[in-house]
Protein backbone atom coordinates (compact mmCIF):
# COMPACT_ATOMS: atom_id res chain seq x y z
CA UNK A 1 31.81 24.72 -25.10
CA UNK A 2 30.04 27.85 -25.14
CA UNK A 3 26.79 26.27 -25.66
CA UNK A 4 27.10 24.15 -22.77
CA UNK A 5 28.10 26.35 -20.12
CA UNK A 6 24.96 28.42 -21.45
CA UNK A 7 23.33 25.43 -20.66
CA UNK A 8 24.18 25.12 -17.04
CA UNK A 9 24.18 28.65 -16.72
CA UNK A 10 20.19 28.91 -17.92
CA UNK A 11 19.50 25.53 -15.71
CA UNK A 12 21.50 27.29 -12.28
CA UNK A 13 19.44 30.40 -12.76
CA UNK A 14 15.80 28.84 -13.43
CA UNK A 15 16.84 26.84 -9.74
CA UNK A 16 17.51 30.27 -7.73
CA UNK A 17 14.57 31.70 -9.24
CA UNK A 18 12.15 29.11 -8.52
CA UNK A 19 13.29 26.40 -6.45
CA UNK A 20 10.81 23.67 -6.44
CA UNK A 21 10.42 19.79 -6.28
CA UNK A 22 9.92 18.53 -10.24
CA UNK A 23 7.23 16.59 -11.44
CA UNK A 24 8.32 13.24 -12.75
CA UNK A 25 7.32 14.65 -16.08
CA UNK A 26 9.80 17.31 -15.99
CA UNK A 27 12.19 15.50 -14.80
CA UNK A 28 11.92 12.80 -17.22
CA UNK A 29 11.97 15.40 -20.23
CA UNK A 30 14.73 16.72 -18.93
CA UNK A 31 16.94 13.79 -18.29
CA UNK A 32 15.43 12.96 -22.13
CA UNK A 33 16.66 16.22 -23.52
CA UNK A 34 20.15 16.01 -22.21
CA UNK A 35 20.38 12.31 -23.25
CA UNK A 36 19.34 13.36 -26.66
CA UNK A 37 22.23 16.13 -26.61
CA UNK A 38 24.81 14.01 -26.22
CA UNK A 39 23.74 11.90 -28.26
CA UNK A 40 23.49 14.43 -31.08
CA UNK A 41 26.74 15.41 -30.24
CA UNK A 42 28.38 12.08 -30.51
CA UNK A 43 26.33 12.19 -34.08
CA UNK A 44 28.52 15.77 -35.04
CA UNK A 45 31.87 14.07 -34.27
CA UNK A 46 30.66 11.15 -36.12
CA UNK A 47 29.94 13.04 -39.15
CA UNK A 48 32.35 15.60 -39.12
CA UNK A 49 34.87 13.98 -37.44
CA UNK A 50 35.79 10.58 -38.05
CA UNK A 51 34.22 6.77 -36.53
CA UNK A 52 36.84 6.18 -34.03
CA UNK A 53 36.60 9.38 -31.90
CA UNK A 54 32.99 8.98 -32.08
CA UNK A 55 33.20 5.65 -30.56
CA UNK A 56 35.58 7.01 -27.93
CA UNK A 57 32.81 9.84 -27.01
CA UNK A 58 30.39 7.59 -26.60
CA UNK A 59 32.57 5.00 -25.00
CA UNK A 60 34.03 7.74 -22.88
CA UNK A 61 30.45 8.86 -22.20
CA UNK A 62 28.81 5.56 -21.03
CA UNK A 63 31.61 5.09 -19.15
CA UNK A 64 31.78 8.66 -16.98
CA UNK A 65 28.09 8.28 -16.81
CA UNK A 66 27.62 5.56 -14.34
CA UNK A 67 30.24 6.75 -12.63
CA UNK A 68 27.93 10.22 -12.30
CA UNK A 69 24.96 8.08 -10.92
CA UNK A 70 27.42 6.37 -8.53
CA UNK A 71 28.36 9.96 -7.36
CA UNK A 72 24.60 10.59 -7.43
CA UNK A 73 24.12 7.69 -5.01
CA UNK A 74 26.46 9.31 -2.99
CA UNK A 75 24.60 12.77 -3.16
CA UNK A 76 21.51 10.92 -2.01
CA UNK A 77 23.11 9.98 0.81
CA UNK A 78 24.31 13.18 1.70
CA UNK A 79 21.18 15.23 1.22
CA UNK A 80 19.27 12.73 3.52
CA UNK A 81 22.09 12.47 6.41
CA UNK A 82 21.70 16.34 6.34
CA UNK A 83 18.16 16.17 5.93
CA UNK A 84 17.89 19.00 3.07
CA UNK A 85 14.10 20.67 2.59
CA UNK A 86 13.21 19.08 -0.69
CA UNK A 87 12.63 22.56 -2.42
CA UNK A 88 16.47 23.17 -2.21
CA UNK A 89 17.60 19.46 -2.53
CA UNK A 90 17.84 20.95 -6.40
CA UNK A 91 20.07 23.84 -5.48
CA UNK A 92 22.16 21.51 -3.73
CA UNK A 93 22.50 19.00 -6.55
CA UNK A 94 22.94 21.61 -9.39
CA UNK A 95 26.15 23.36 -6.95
CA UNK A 96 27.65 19.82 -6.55
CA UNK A 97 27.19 19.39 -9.99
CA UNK A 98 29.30 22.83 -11.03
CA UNK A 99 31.95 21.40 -8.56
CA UNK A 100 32.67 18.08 -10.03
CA UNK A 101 32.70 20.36 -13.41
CA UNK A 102 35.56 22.19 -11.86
CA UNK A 103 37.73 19.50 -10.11
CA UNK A 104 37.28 17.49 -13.21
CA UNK A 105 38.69 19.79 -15.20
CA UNK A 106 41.91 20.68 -13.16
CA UNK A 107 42.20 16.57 -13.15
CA UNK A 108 41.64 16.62 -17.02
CA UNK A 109 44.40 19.57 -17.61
CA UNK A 110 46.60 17.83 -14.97
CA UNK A 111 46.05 14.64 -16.54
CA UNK A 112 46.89 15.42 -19.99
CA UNK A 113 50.21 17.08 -19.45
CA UNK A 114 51.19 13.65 -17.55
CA UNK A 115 50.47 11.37 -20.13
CA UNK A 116 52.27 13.71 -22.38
CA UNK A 117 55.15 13.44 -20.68
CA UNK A 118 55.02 9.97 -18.90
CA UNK A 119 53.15 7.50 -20.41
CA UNK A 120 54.03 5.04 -17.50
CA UNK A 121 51.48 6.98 -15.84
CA UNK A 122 49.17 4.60 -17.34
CA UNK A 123 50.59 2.17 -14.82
CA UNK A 124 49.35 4.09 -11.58
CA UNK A 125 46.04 4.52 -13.32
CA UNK A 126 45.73 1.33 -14.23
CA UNK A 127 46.20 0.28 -10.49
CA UNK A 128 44.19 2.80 -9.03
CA UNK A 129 41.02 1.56 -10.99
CA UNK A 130 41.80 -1.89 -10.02
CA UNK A 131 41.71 -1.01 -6.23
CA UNK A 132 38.60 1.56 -6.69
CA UNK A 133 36.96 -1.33 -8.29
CA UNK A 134 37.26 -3.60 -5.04
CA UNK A 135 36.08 -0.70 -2.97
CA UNK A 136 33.27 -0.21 -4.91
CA UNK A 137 32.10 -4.22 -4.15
CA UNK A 138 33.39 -4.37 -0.57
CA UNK A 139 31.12 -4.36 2.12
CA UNK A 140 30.71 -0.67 3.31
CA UNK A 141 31.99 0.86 -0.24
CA UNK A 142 29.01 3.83 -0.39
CA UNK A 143 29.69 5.36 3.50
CA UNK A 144 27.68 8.12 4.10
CA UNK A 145 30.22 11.15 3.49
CA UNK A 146 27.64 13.08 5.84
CA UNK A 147 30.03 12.63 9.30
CA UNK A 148 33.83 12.64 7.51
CA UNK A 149 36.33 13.88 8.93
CA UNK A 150 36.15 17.38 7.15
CA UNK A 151 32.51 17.76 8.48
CA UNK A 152 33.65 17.24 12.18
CA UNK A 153 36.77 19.58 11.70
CA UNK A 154 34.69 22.46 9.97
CA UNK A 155 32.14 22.17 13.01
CA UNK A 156 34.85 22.87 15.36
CA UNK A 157 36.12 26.02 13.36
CA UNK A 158 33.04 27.27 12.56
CA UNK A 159 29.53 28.42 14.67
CA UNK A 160 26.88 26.35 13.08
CA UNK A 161 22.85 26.83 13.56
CA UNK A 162 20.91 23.45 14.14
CA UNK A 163 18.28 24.74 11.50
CA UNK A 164 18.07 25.96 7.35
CA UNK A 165 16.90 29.42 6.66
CA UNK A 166 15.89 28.62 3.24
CA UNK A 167 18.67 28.18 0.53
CA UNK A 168 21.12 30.76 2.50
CA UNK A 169 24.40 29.91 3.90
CA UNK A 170 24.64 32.51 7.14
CA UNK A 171 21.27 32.93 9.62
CA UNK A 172 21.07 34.80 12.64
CA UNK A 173 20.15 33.26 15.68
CA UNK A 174 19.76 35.43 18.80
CA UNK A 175 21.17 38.05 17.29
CA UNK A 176 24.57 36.07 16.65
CA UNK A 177 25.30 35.42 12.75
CA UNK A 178 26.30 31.91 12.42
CA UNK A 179 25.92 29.56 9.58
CA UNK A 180 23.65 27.36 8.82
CA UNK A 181 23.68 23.53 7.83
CA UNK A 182 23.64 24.02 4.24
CA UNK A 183 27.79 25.15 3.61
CA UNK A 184 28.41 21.70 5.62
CA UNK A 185 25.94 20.12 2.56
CA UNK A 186 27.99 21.91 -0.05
CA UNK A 187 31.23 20.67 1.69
CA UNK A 188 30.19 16.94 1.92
CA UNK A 189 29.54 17.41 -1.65
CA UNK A 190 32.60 19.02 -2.76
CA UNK A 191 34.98 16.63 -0.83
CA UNK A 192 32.94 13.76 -2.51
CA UNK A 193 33.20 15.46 -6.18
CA UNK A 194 36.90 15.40 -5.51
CA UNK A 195 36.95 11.65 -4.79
CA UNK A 196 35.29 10.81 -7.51
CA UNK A 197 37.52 13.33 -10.01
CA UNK A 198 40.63 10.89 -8.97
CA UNK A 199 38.26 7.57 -10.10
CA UNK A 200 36.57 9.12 -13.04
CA UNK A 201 39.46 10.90 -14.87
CA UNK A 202 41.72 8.26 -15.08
CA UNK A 203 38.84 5.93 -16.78
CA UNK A 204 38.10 7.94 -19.79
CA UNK A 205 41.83 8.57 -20.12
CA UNK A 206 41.99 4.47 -20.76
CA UNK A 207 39.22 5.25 -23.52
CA UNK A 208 40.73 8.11 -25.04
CA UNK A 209 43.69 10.75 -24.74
CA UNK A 210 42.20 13.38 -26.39
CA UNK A 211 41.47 15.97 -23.85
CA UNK A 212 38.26 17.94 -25.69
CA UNK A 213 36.61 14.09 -25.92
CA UNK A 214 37.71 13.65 -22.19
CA UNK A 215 35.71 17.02 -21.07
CA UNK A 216 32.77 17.04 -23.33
CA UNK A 217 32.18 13.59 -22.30
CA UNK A 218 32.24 14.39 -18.48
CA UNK A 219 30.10 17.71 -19.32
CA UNK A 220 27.62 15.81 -20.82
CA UNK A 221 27.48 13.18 -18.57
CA UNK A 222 26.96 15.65 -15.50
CA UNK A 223 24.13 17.19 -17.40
CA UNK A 224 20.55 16.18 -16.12
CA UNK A 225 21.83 14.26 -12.98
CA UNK A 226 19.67 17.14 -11.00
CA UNK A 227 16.81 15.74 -12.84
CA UNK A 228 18.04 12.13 -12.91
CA UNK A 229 17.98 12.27 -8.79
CA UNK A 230 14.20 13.00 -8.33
CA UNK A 231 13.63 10.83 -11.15
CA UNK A 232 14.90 7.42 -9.64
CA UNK A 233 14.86 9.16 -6.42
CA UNK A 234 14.59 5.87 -4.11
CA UNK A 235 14.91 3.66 -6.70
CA UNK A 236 18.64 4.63 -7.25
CA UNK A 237 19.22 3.08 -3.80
CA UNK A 238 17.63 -0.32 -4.53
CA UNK A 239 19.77 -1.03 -7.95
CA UNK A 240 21.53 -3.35 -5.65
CA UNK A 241 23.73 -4.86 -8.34
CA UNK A 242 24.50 -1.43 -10.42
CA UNK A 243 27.45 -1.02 -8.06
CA UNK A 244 28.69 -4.57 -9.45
CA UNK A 245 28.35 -3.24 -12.84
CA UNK A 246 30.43 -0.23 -11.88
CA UNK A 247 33.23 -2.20 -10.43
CA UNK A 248 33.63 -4.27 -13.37
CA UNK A 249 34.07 -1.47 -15.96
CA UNK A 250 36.77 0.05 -13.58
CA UNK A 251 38.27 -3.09 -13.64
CA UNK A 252 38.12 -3.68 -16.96
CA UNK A 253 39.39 -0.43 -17.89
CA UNK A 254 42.11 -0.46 -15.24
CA UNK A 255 43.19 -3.74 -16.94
CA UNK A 256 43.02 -1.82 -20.38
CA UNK A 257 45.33 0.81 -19.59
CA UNK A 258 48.01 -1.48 -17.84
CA UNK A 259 48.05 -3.46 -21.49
CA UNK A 260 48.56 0.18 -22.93
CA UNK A 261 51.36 0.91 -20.90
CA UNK A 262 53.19 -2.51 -21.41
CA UNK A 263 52.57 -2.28 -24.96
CA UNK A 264 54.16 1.59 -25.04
CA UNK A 265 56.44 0.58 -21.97
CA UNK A 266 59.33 3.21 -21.66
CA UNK A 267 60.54 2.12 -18.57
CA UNK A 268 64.06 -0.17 -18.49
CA UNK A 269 63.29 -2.23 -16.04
CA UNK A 270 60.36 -3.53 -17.96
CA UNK A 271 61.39 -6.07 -20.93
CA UNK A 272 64.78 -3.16 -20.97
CA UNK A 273 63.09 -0.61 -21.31
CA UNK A 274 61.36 -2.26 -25.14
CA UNK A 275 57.38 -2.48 -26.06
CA UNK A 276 56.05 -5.58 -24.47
CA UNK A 277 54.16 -7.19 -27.30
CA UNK A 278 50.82 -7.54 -25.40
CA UNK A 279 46.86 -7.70 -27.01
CA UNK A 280 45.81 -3.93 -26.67
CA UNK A 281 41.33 -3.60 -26.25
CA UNK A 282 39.87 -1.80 -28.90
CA UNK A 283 37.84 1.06 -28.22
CA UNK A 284 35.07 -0.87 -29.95
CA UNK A 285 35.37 -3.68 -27.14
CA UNK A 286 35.62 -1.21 -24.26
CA UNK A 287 32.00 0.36 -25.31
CA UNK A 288 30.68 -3.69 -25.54
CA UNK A 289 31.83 -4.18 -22.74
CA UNK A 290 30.71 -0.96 -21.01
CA UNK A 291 27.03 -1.37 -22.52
CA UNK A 292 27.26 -5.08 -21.43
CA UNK A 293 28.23 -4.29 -17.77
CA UNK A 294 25.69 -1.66 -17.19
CA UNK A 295 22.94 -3.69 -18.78
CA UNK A 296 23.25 -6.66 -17.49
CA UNK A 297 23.79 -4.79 -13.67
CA UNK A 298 20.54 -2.61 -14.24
CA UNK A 299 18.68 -5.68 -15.60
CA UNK A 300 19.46 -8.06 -12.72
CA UNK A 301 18.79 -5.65 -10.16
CA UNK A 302 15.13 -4.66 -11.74
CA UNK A 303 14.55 -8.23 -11.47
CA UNK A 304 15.53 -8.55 -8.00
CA UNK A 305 13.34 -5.96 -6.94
CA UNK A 306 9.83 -6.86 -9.08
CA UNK A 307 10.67 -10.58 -7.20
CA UNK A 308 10.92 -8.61 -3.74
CA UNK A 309 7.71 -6.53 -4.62
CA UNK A 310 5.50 -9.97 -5.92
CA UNK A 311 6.65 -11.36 -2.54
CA UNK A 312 5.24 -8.60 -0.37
CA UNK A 313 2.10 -8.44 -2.71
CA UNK A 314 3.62 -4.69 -3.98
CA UNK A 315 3.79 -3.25 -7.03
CA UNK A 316 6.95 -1.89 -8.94
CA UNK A 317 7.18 1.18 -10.27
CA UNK A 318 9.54 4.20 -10.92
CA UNK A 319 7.83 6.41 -9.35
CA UNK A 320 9.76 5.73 -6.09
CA UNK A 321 10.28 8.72 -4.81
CA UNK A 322 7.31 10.42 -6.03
CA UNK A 323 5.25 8.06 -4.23
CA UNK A 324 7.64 8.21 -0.79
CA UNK A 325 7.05 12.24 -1.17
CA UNK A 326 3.35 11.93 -1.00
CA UNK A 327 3.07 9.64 1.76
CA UNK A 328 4.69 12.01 3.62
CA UNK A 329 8.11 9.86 4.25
C-alpha cells in the first residue's frame, strides 16, 4: 500500500511541476507500465497467495477497470463542457483520480462492515447493478455532469470569474478575488467520482469479499487513467458499443450476487428463513465472462468505426486526439 500511494504521490507532483500535454509515447508507456503492475501484482498473490484470490484480483480488476474508463468518459465530458486549457486537463484528471481513491475507500470500509453483518445486503446490491445496468444502455445514460444541479447551486453561493488563471482556484478580477472555473471542474468531478463509488463498489464485492483484494484492485485500476485519457482521447467517445459491454457485466454481476444471497439467505420470509439451493457463478466464470463482454464490446465497436472511416474515404487510427490537437480543434 505504501508503494502505491508513493506512486500517485511521485505522478501528482511531476503534474504540478510541469504540467504539459503527453506525447502519445508517454502516454502509452505509461498506461503500459501500470498495466504491467497490476499485472505483476496479480502474479505475487498468485504465487504467494493461493489461485482463487488471484483470480478474484484479476476478476475484480477487469471488472473495476471498465468501469474507470466509463468514469473516464464521463471526465471527458466534463473537461470539454468546461473547456479546460489542455496543459491542466492532466491536473484535473490526476485530482479526480485521488477523489474516486477516497470515496472508494469510505464505500469499501462501509461496505465491508455491511456484509459482515447483513449478508442480505447482497440483495440491494444485486438490484442496484441491475438498474445501473439499464441506465448505462438507455438513451441519455452518459449526461454531461457539466450543468447538474450542484454546479448551478455552487454558482449562486459563490462569485465565479468567466476565465482560468492557470491551474489556480481563486483570481482577481478588478481588484475583487473571486474564483475561477476550475473548483466548479473539480466539483463536477467529485460529484461524478461519488456516483460511480455507489456502482463500482458493490461489483467487486460480487467478485470478492475480501476488502485488501477490493482496494488494491480499484487502486490499480485508477492508475494510468490520466494517461489512458490523452491516449484514446477522442477515440474513447466513438467506442459506441463499450457502454453495452459495461451494462452487461453489471448485469451479470448484479445477477451473481442475488444467487449469493439466496444461496446464504438469512432472511425468514425467504424459503423460512433456510439456504435456497440455487447454482452460485464461479469466480472463474465471472472473469470469462468479464473478458468476453469487454472484448467482444471493444471489438464490435473498432469495427464499426474502420466501416464508418472506409465510407468517408478516412483512415483509422488511435491517434485521435493527437491528430484533433494539431488541427487545432
Amino acid at each position: 500500500m505504501v508503494a502505491l500511494v508513493a506512486i500517485l504521490v511521485v505522478d501528482l507532483l511531476l503534474i504540478i511541476r510541469r504540467p504539459h500535454v503527453p506525447s502519445m509515447r508517454e502516454a502509452s508507456l505509461w498506461v503500459g507500465f501500470y498495466v504491467l503492475l497490476a499485472l505483476v501484482f496479480a502474479g505475487a498473490i498468485f504465487m504467494l497467495g493461493d489461485v482463487q484470490h488471484g483470480t478474484e484480483f484479476l476478476a475484480g480488476w477487469l471488472t473495476e477497470y471498465s468501469l474507470s474508463i466509463d468514469n473516464l468518459f464521463v471526465f471527458v465530458l466534463i473537461l470539454a463542457s468546461f473547456k479546460v486549457p489542455t496543459a491542466y486537463q492532466q491536473r484535473a484528471l490526476m485530482i479526480g483520480i485521488v477523489l474516486a481513491l477516497i470515496f472508494r475507500g469510505i464505500f469499501i470500509v462501509a461496505g465491508a462492515a455491511l456484509i459482515e453483518r447483513w449478508i442480505w445486503v447482497f440483495f440491494i446490491f444485486g438490484a442496484w447493478l441491475v438498474w445501473t445496468a439499464w441506465q448505462q444502455v438507455k438513451p441519455g445514460g452518459h449526461d454531461d455532469e457539466g450543468d447538474s444541479w450542484i454546479i448551478r447551486l455552487v454558482k449562486k453561493v459563490l462569485p465565479f470569474s468567466d476565465h482560468y488563471d492557470g491551474g489556480k482556484l481563486r483570481t482577481t478580477v478588478d481588484g475583487k478575488r473571486m474564483f475561477t472555473p476550475f473548483l466548479l471542474v473539480l466539483i463536477s468531478l467529485g460529484a461524478t467520482d461519488l456516483l460511480f463509488a455507489l456502482d463500482s463498489i458493490p461489483a467487486i464485492f460480487g467478485i470478492t469479499q475480501s476488502p485488501f483484494i477490493v482496494f488494491t484492485a480499484n487502486v490499480f485500476a485508477l492508475m494510468g487513467l490520466r494517461q489512458l485519457y490523452f491516449l484514446l482521447g477522442g477515440l474513447l467517445e466513438r467506442l459506441e458499443y463499450l457502454k453495452y459491454g459495461i451494462a452487461a457485466i453489471l448485469a451479470f454481476i448484479g445477477v451473481k450476487l442475488v444467487l449469493h444471497a439466496l444461496h446464504e439467505n438469512e432472511l425468514p420470509f425467504i424459503n423460512g428463513g433456510e439456504h435456497v439451493p440455487v447454482p452460485e457463478i464461479s469466480t472463474w466464470m465471472s472473469l470469462g465472462f468479464i473478458v468476453l463482454a469487454m472484448g467482444v464490446a471493444t471489438i464490435a465497436s473498432v469495427v464499426k468505426m474502420q466501416r464508418e472511416a472506409k465510407s468517408h474515404g478516412e483512415h483509422l487510427h488511435l491517434g485521435a486526439y493527437e491528430s484533433k490537437r494539431e488541427a487545432g480543434e
